[in-house]
N, C-alpha and C. Protein backbone atom coordinates (compact mmCIF):
# COMPACT_ATOMS: atom_id res chain seq x y z
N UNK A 1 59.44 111.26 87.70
CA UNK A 1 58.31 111.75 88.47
C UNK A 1 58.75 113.00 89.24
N UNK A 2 57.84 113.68 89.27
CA UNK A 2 58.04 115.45 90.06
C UNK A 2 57.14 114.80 91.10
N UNK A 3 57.04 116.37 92.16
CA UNK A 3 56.36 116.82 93.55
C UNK A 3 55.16 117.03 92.74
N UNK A 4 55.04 117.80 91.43
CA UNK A 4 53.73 118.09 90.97
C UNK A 4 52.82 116.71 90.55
N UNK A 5 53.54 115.45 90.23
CA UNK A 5 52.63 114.71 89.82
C UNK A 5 51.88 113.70 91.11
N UNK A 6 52.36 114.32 92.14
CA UNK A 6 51.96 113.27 93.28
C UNK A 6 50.24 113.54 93.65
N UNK A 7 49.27 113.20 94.11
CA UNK A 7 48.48 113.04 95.19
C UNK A 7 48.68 114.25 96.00
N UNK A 8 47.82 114.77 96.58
CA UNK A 8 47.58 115.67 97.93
C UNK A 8 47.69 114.98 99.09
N UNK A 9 47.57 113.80 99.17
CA UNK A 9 47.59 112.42 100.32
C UNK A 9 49.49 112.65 99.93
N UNK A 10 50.10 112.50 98.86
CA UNK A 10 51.43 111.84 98.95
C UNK A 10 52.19 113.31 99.39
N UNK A 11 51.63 114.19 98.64
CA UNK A 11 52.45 115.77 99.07
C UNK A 11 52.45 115.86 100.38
N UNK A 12 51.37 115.66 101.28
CA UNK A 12 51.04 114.97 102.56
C UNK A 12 52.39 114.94 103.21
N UNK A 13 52.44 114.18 102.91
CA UNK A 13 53.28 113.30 103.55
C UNK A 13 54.90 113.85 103.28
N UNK A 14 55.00 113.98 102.31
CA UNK A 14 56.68 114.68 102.26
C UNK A 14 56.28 115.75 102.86
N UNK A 15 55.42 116.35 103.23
CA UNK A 15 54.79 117.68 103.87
C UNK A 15 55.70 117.36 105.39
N UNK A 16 55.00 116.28 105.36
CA UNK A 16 55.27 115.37 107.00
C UNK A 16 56.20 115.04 107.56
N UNK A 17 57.39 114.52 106.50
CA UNK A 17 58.68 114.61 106.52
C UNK A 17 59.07 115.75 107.23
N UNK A 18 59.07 116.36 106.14
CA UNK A 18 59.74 117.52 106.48
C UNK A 18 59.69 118.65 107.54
N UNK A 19 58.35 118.47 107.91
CA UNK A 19 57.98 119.29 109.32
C UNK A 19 58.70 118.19 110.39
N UNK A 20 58.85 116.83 110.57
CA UNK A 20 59.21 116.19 111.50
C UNK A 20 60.78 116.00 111.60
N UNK A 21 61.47 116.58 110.40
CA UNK A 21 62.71 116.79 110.23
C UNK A 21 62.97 118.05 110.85
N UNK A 22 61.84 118.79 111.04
CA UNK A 22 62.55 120.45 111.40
C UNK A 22 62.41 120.43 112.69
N UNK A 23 61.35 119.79 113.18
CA UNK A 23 61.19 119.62 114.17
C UNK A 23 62.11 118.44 115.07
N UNK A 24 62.86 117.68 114.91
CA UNK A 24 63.36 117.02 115.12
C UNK A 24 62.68 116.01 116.01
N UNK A 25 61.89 115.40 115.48
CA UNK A 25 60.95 114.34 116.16
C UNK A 25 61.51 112.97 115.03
N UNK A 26 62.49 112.54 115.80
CA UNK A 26 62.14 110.96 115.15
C UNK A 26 61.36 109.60 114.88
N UNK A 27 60.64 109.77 115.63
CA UNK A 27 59.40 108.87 115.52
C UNK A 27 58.80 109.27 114.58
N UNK A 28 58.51 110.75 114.35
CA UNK A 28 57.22 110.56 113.36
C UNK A 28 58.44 110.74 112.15
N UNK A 29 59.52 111.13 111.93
CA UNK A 29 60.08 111.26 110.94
C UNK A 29 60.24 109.60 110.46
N UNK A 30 60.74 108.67 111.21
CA UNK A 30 60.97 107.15 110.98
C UNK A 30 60.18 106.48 110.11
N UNK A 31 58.69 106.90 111.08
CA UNK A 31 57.47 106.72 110.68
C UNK A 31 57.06 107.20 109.16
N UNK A 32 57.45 108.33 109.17
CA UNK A 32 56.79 108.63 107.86
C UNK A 32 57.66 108.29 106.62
N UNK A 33 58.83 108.07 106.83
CA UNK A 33 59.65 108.10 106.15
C UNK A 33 59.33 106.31 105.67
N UNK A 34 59.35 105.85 106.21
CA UNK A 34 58.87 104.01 106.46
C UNK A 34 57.44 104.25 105.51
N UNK A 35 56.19 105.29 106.03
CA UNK A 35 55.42 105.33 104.90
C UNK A 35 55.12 105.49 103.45
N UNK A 36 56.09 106.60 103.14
CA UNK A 36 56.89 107.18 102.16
C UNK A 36 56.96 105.57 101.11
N UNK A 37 57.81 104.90 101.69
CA UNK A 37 58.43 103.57 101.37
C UNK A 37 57.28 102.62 101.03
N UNK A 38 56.43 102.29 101.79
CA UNK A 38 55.37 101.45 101.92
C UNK A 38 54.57 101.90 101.18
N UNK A 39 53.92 102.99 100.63
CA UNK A 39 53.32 103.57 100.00
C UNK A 39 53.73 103.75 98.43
N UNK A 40 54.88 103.04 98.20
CA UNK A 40 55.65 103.10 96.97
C UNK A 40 55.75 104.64 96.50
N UNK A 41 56.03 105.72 97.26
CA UNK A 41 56.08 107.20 96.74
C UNK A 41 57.68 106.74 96.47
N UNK A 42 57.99 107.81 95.06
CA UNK A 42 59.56 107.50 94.89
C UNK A 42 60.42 108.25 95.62
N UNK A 43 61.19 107.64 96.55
CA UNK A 43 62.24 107.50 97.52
C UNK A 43 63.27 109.09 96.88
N UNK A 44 63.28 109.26 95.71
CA UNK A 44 63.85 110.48 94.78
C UNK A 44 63.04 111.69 95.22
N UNK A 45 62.36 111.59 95.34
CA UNK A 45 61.00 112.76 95.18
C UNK A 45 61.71 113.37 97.02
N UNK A 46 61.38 112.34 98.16
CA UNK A 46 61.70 112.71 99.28
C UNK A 46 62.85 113.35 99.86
N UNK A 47 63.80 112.63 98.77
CA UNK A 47 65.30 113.38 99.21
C UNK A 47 65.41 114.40 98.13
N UNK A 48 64.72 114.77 97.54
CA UNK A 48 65.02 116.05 96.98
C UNK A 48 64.03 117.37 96.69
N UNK A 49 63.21 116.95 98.21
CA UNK A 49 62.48 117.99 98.24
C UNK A 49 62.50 117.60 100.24
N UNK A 50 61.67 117.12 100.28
CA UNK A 50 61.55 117.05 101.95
C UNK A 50 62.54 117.18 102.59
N UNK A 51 63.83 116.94 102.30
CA UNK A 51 65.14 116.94 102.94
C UNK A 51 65.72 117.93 103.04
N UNK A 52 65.74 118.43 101.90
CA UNK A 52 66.74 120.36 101.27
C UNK A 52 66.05 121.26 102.12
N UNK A 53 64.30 120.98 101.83
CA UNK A 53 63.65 122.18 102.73
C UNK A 53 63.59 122.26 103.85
N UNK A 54 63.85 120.76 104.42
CA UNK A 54 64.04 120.63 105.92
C UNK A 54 65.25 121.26 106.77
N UNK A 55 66.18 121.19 105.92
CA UNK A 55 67.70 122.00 105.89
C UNK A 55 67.65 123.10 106.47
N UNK A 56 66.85 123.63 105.22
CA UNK A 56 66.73 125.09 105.00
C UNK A 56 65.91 126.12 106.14
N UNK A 57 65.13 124.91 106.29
CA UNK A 57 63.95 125.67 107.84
C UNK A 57 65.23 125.53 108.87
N UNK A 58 65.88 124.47 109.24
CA UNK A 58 66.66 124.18 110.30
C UNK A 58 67.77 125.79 110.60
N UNK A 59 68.14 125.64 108.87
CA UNK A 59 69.14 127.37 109.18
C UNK A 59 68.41 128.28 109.29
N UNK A 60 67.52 128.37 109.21
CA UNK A 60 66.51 129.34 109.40
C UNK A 60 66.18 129.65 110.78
N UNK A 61 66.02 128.80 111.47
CA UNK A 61 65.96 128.69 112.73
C UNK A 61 67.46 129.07 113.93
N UNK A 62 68.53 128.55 113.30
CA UNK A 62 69.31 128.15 113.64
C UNK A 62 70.03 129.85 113.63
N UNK A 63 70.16 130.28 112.74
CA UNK A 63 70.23 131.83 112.21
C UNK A 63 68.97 133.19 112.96
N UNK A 64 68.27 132.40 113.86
CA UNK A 64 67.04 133.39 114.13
C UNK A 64 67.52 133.31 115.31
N UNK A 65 68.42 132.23 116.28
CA UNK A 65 68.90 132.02 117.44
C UNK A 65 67.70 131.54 118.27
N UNK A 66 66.82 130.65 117.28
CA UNK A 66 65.51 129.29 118.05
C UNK A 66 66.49 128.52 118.04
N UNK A 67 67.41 127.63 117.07
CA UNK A 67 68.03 126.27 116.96
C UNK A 67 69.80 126.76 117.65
N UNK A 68 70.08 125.92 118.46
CA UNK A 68 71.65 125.65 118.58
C UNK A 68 72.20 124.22 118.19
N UNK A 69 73.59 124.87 118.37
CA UNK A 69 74.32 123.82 117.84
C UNK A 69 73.68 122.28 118.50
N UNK A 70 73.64 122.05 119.08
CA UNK A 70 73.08 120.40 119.40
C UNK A 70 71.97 120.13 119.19
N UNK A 71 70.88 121.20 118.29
CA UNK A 71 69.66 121.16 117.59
C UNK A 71 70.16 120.92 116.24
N UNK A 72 71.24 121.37 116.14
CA UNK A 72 72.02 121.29 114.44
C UNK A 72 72.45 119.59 114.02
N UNK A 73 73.26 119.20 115.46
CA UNK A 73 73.95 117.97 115.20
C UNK A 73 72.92 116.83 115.22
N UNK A 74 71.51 117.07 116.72
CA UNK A 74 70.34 116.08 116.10
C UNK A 74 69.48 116.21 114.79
N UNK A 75 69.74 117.40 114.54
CA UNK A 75 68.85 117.17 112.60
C UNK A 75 69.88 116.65 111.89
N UNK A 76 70.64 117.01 111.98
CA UNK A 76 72.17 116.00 110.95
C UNK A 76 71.80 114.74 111.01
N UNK A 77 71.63 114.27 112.29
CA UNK A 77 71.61 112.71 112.27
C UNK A 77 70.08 111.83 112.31
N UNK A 78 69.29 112.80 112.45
CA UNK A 78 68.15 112.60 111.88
C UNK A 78 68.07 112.78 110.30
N UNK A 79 68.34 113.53 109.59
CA UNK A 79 68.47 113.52 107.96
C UNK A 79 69.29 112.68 107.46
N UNK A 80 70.32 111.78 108.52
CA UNK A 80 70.98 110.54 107.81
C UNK A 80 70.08 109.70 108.24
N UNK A 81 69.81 109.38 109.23
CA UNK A 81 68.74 108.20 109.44
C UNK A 81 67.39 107.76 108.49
N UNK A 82 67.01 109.16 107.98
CA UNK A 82 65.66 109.22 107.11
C UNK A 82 66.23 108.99 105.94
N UNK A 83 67.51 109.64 105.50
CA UNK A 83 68.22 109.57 103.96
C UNK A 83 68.04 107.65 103.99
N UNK A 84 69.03 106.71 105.00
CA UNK A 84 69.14 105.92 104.63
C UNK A 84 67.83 104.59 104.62
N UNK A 85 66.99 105.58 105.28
CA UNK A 85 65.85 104.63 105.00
C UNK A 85 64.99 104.58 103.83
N UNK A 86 64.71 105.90 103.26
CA UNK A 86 64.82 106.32 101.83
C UNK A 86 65.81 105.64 100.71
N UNK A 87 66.73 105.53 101.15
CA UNK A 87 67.79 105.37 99.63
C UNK A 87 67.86 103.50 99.71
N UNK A 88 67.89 102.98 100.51
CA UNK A 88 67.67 101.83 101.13
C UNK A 88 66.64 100.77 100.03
N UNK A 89 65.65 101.72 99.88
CA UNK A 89 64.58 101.30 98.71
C UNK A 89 64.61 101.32 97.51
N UNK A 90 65.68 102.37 97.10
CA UNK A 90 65.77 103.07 95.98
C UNK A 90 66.40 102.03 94.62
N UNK A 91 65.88 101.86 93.90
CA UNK A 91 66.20 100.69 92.91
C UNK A 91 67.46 101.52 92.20
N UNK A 92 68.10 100.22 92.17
CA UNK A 92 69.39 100.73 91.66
C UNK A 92 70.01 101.76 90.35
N UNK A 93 69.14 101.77 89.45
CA UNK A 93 69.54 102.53 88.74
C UNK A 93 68.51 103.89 88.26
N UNK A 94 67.85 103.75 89.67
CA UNK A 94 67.08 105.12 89.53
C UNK A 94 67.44 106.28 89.79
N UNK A 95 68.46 106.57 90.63
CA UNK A 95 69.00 107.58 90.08
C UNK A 95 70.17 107.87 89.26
N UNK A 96 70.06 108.95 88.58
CA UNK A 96 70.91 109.34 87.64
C UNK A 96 72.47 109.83 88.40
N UNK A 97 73.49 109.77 88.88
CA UNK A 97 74.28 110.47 89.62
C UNK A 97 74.56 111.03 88.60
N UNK A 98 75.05 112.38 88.68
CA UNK A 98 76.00 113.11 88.14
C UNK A 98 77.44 113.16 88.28
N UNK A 99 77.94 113.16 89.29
CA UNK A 99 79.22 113.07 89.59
C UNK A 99 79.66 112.33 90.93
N UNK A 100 80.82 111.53 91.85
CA UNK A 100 81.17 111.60 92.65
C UNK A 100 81.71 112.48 93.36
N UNK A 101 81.36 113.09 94.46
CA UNK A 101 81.72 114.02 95.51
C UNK A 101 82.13 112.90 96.88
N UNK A 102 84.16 114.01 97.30
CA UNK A 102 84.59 113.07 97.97
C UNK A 102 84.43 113.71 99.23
N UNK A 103 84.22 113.39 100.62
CA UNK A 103 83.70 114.48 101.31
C UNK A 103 84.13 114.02 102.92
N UNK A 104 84.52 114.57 103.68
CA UNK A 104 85.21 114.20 105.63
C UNK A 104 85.57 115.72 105.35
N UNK A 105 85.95 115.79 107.05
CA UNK A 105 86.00 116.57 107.82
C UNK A 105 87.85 116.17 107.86
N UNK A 106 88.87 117.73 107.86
CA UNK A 106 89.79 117.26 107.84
C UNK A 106 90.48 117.18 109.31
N UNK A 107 91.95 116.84 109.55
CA UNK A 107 92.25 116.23 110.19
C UNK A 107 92.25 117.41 111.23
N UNK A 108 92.23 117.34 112.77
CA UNK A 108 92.08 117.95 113.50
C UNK A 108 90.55 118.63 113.93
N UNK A 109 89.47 118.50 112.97
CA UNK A 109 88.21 118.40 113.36
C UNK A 109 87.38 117.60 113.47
N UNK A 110 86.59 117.20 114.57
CA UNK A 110 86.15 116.09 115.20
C UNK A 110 84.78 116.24 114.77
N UNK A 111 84.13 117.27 114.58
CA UNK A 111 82.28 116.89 114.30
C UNK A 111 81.68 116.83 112.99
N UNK A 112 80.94 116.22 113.03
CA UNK A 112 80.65 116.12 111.32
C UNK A 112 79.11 116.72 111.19
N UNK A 113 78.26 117.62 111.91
CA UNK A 113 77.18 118.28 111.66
C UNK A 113 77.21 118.82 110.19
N UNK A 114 78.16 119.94 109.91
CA UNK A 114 78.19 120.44 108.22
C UNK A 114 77.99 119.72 107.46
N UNK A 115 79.74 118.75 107.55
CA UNK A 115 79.62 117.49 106.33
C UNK A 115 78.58 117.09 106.38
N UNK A 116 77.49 116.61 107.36
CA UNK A 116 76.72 115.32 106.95
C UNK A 116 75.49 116.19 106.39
N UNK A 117 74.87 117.72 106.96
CA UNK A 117 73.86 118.11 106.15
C UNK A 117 74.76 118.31 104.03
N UNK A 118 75.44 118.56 104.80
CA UNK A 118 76.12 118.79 102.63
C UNK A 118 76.18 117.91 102.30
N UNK A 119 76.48 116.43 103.07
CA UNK A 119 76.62 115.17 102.18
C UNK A 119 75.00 114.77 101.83
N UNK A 120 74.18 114.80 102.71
CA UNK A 120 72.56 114.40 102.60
C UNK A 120 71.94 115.69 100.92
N UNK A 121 72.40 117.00 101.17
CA UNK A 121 71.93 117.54 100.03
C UNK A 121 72.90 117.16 99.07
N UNK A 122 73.81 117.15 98.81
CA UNK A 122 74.21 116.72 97.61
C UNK A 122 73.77 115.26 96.88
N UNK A 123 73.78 114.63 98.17
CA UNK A 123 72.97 113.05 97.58
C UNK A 123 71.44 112.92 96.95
N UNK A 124 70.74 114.02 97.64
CA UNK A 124 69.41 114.73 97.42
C UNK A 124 69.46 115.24 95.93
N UNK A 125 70.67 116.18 95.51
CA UNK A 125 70.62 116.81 94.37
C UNK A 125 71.57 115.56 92.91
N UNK A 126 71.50 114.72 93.69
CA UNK A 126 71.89 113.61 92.70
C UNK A 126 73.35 113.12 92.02
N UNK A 127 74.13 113.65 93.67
CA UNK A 127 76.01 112.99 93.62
C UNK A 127 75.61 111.87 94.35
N UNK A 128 77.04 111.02 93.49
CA UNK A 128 76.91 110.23 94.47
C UNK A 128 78.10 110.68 95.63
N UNK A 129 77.89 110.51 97.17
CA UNK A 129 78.82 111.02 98.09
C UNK A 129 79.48 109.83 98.69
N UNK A 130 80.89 109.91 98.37
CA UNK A 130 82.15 109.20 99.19
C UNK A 130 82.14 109.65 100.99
N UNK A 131 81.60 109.70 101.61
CA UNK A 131 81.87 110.47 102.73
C UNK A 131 83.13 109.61 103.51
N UNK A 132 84.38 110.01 104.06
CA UNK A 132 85.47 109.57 104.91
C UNK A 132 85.21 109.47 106.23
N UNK A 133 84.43 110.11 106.68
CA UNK A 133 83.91 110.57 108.07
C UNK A 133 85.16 112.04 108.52
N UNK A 134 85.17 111.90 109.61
CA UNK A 134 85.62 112.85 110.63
C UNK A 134 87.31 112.82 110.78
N UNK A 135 88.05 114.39 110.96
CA UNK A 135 89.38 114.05 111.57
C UNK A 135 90.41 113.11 110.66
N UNK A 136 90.70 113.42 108.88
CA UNK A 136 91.05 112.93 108.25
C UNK A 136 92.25 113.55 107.57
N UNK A 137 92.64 113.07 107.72
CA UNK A 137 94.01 113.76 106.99
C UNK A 137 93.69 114.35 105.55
N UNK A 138 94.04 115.67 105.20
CA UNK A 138 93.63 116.14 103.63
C UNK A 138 94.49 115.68 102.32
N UNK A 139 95.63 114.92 102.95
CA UNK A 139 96.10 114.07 101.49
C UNK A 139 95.43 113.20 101.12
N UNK A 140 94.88 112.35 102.88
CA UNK A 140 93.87 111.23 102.67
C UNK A 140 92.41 111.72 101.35
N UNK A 141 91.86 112.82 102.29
CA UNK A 141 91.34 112.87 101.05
C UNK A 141 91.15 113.35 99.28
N UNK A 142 92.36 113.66 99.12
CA UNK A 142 93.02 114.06 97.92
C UNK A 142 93.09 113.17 97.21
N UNK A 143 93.68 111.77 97.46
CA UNK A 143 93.96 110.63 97.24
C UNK A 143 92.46 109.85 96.88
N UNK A 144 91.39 109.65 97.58
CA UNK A 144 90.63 109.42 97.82
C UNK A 144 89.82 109.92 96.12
N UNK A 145 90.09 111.10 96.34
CA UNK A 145 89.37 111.92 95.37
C UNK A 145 89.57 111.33 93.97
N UNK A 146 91.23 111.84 93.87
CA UNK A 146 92.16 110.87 92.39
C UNK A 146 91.90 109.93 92.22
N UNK A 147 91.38 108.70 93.28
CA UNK A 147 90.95 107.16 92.86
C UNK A 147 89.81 107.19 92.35
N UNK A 148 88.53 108.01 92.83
CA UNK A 148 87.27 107.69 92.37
C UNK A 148 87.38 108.26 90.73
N UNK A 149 88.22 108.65 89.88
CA UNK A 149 88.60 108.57 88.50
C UNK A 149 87.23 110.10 87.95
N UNK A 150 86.58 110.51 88.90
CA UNK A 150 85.46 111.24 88.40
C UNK A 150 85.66 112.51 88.78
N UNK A 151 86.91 113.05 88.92
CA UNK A 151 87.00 114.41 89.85
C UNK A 151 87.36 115.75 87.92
């Protein structure tokens, strides 16, 4: 299923997403994202359109000097919160992954704003993402990488 085969009611609504992602309103993002779900729209469709573009407005903003950094780190963690309520639903073998991507922040850096918008689009564009978190040693994730057998 595409964005083109949806409803004007369902475009709606990833419409809705995604303005409440840029905007960084979690309620209505929760909310809609919970509708999304309830509404049986496919959970695929949202993370790979409502999410990327939500991104994309955020640098947009962020680059115009409207958004700062702690506008950056609450959409990060708003686009994981919505990702996992989205993927949460997602029947197991609906998406196709392409590859594993192994992904932290290495050792001596503490914030994970970047990683987590790159881990949310890449999961969007259909990896599956290992994320380590934060402040990791880079053999750690080297190692990491060599085990998942898909590099």
């Amino acid at each position: 299923m595409e964005i083109t085969d949806l409803s004007p009611h369902q475009r709606g609504l990833l419409d809705t997403l995604r303005d409440a992602v840029i905007n960084i309103d979690e309620n209505a993002a929760r909310e809609t994202a919970e509708r999304i779900v309830s509404e049986k729209i496919d959970s695929t469709i949202a993370l790979k359109y409502s999410i990327p573009d939500a991104a994309v407005k955020i640098g947009e903003r962020f680059d115009a000097g409207d958004y700062f950094l702690p506008h950056l780190v609450m959409a990060g963690d708003l686009m994981d919160v919505v990702s996992a309520i989205l993927e949460k639903n997602l029947e197991a073998g609906k998406i196709e992954r392409k590859k594993t991507i192994v992904i932290g922040t290495v050792q001596g850096d503490m914030h994970s704003v970047g990683k987590n918008i790159v881990a949310t689009m890449l999961k969007a564009g259909g990896f599956a993402v290992q994320d380590m978190g934060v402040d990791v040693p880079s053999l750690n994730i080297i190692e990491k990488a060599k085990k998942s057998k898909r590099i």
